[in-house]
N, C-alpha and C. Protein backbone atom coordinates (compact mmCIF):
# COMPACT_ATOMS: atom_id res chain seq x y z
N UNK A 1 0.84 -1.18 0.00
CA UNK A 1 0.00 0.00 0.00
C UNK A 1 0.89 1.24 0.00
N UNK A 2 0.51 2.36 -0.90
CA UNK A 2 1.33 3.32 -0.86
C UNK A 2 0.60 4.48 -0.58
N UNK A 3 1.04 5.16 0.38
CA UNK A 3 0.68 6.62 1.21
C UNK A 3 1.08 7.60 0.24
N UNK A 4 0.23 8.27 -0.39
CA UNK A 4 0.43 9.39 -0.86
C UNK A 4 1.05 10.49 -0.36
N UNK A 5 2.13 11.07 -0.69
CA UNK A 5 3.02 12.26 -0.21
C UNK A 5 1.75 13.68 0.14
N UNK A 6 2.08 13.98 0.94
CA UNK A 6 1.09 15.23 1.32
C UNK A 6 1.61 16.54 0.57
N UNK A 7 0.94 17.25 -0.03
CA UNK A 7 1.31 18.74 -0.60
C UNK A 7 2.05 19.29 0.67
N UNK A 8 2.87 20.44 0.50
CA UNK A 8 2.94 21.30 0.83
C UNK A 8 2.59 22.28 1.03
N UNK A 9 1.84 22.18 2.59
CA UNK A 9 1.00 23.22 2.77
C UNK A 9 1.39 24.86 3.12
N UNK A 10 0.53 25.89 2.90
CA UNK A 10 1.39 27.14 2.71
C UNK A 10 0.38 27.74 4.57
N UNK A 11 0.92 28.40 5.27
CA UNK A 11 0.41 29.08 6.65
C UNK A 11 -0.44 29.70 6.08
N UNK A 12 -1.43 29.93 7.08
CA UNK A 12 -2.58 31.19 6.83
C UNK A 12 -1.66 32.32 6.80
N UNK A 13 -2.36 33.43 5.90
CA UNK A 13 -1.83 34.66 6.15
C UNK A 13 -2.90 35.62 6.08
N UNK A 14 -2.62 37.03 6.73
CA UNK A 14 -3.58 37.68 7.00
C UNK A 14 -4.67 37.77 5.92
N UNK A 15 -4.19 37.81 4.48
CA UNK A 15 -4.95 38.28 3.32
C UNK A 15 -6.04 36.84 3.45
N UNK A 16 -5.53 35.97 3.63
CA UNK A 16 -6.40 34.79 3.75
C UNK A 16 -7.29 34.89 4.63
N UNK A 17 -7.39 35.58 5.86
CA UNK A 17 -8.50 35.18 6.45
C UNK A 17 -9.08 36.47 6.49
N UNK A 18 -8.69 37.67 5.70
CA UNK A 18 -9.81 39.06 5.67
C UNK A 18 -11.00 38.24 4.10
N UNK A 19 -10.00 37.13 3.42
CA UNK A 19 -11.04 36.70 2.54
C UNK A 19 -12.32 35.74 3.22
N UNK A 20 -13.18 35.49 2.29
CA UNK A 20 -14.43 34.43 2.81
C UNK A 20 -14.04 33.21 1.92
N UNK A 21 -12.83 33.13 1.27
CA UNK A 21 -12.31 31.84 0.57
C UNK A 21 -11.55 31.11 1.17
N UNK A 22 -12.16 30.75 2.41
CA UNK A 22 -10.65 30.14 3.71
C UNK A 22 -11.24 28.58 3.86
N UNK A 23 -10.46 27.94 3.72
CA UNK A 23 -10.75 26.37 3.63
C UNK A 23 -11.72 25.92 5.06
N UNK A 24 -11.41 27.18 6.18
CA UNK A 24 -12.13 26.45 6.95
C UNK A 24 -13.55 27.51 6.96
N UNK A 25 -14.02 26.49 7.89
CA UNK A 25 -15.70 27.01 8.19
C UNK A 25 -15.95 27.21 9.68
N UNK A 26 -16.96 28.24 9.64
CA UNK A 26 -17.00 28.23 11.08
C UNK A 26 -18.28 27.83 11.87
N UNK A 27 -18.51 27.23 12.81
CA UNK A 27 -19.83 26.85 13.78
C UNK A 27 -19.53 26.98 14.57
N UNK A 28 -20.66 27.55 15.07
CA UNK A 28 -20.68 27.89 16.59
C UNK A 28 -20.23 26.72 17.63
N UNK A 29 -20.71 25.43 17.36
CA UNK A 29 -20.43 24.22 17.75
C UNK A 29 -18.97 23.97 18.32
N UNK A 30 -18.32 24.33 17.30
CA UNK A 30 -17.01 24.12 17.10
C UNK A 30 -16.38 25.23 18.31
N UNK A 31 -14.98 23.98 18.61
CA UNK A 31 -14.26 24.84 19.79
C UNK A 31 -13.36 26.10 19.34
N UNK A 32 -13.58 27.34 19.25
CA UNK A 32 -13.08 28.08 18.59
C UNK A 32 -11.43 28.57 19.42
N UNK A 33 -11.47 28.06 20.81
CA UNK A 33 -10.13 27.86 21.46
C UNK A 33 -9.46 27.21 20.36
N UNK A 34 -9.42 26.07 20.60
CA UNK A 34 -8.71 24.88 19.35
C UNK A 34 -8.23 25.42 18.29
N UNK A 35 -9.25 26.09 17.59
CA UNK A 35 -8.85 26.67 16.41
C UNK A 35 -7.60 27.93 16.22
N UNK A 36 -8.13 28.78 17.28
CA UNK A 36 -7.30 30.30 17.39
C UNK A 36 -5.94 29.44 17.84
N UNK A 37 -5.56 28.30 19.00
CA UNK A 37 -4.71 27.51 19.30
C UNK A 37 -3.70 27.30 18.16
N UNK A 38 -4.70 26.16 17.09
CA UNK A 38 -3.45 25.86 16.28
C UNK A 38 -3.12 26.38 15.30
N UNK A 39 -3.93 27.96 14.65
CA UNK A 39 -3.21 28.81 14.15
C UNK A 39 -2.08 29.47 14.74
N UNK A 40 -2.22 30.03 16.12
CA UNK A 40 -1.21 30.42 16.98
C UNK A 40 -0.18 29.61 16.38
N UNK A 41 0.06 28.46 16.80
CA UNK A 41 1.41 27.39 16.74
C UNK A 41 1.35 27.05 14.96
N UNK A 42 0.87 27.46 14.44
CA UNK A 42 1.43 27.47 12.98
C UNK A 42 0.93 26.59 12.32
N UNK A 43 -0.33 26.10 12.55
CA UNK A 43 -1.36 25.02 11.75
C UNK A 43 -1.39 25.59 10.04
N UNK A 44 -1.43 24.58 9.63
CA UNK A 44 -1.75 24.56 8.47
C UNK A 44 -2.99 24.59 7.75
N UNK A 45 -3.07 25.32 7.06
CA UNK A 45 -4.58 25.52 6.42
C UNK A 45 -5.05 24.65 4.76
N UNK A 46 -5.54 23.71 4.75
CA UNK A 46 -4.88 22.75 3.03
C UNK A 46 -5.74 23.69 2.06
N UNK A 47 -5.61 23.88 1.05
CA UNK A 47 -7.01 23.88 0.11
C UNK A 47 -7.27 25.49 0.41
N UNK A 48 -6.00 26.72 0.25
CA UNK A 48 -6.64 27.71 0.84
C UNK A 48 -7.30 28.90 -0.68
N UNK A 49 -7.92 28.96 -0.70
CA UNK A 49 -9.16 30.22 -1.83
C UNK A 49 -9.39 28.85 -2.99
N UNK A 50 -9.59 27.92 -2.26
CA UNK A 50 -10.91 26.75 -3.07
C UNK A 50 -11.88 26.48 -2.72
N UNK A 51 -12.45 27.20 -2.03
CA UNK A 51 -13.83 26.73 -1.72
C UNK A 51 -14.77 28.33 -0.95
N UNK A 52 -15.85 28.37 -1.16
CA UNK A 52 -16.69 29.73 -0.75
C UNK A 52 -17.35 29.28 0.17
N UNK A 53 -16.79 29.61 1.36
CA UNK A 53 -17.80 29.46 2.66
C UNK A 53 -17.89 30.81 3.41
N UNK A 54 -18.96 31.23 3.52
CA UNK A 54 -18.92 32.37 4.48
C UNK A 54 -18.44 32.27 5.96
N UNK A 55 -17.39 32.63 6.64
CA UNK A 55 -17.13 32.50 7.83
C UNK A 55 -16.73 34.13 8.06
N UNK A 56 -16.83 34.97 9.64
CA UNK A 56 -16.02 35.58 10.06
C UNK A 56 -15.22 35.91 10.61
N UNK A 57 -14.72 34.52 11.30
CA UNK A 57 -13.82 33.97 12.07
C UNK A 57 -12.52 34.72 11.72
N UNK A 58 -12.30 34.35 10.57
CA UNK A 58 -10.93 35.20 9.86
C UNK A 58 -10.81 36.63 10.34
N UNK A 59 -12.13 37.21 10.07
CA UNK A 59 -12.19 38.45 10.77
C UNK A 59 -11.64 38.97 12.01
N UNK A 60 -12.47 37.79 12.91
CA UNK A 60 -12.14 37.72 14.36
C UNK A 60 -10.40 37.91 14.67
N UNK A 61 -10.06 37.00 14.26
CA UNK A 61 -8.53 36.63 14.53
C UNK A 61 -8.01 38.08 13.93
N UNK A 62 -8.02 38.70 12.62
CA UNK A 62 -7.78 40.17 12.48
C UNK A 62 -7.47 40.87 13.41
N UNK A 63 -9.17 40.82 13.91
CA UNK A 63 -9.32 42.34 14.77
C UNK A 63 -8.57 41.98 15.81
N UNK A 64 -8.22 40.77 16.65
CA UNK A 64 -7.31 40.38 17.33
C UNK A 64 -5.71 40.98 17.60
N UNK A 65 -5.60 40.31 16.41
CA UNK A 65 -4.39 40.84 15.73
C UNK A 65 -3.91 42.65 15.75
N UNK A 66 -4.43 43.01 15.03
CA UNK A 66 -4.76 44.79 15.32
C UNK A 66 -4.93 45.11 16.55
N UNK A 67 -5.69 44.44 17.25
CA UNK A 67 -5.95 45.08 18.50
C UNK A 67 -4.20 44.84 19.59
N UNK A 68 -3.55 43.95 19.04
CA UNK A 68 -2.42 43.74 19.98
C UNK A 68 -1.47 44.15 19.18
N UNK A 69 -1.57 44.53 17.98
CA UNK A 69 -0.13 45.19 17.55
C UNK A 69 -0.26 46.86 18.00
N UNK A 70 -1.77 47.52 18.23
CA UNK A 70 -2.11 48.74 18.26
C UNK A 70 -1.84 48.96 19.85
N UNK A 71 -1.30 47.96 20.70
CA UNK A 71 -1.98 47.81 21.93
C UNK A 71 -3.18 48.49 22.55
N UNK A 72 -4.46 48.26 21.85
CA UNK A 72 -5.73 49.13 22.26
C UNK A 72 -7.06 48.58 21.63
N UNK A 73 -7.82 48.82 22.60
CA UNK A 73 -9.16 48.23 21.72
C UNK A 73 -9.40 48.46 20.13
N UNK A 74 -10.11 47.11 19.18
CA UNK A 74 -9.96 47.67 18.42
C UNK A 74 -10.56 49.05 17.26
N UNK A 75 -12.20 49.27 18.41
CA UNK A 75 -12.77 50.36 17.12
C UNK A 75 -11.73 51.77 17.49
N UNK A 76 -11.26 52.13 18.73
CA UNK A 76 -9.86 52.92 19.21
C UNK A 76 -8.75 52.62 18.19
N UNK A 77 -8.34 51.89 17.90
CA UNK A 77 -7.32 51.76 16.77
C UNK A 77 -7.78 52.17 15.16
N UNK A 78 -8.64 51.82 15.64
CA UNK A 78 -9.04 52.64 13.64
C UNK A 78 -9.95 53.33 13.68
N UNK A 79 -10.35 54.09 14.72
CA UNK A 79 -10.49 55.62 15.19
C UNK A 79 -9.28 56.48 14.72
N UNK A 80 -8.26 55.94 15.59
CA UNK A 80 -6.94 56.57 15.63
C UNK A 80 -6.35 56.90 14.39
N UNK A 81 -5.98 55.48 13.92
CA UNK A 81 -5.37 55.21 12.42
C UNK A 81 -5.79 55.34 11.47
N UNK A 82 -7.46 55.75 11.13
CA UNK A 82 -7.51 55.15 10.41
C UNK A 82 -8.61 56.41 9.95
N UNK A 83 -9.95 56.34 10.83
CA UNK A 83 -11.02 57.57 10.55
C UNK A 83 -10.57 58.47 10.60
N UNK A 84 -9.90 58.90 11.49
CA UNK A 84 -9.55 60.86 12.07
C UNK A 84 -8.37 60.99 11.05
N UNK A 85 -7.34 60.77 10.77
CA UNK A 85 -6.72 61.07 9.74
C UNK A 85 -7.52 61.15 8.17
N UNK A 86 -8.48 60.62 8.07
CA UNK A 86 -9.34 60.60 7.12
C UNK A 86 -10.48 61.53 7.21
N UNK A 87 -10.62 62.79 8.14
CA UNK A 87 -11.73 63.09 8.55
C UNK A 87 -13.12 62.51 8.92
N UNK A 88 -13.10 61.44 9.40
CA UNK A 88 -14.49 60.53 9.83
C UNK A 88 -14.32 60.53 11.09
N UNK A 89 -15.88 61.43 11.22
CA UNK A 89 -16.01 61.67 12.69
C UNK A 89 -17.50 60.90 12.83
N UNK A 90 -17.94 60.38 11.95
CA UNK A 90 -19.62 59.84 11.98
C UNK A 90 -19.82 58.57 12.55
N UNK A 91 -18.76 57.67 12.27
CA UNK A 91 -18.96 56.18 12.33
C UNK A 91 -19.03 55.54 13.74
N UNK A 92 -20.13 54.59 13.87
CA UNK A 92 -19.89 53.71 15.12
C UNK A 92 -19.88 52.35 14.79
N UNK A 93 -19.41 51.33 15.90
CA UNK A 93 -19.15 50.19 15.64
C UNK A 93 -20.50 49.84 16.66
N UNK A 94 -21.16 49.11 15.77
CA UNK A 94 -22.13 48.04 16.98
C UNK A 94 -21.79 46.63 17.28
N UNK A 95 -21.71 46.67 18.60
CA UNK A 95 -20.99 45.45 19.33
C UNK A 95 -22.32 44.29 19.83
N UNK A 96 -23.25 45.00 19.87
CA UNK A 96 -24.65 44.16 20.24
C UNK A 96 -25.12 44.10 18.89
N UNK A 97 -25.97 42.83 18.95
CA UNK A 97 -26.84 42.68 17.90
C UNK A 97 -27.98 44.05 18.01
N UNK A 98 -28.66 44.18 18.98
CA UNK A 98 -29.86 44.86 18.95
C UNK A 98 -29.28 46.54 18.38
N UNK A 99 -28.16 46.82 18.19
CA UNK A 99 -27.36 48.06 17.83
C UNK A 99 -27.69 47.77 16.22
N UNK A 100 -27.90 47.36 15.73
CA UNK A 100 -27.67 47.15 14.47
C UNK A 100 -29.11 47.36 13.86
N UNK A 101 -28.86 48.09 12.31
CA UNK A 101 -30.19 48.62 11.92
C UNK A 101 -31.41 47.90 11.21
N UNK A 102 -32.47 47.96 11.32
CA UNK A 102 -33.69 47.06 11.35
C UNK A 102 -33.84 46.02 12.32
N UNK A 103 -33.24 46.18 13.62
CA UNK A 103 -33.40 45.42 14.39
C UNK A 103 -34.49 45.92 15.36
């Protein structure tokens, strides 16, 4: 019997998970410790912009990300960086569902 050699898999990188083409999927079900875990330690992602699943997980890990390179919460970081240098003084972030419009 012969074991097929495994590809060479390439790390997530940021551009990969601001996309919705990320091999993985997300459920609530699912231990999302685990996950943030073995990206931390350098998991491998197979199959990455082949398949269309909506997740925002990718997101998540982002704003993460930003939030600890900015050391600061993150709608404060792109307040900072990002609106006010741009003149945007209008915008809010809703953190509750019921914040959000037609709700």
């Amino acid at each position: 019997m012969h074991i097929k050699r495994a590809r060479t898999l390439k790390p997530a990188q940021i551009r990969h998970l601001l996309r919705v083409t990320e091999a993985t999927s997300w459920r609530p079900e699912r231990n999302a410790l685990i996950l943030l875990l073995g990206l931390i330690c350098g998991m491998r992602i197979s199959e990455i912009c082949t398949a269309w699943r909506y997740s925002n997980v990718g997101l998540i890990f982002v704003a993460r990300l930003i939030e600890r390179a900015a050391d600061m919460p993150l709608e404060a970081a792109i307040k900072q960086r990002v609106l006010t240098p741009l003149g945007i003084s209008t915008l809010r972030f809703a953190t509750e569902r019921s914040e959000l419009c037609g709700e």
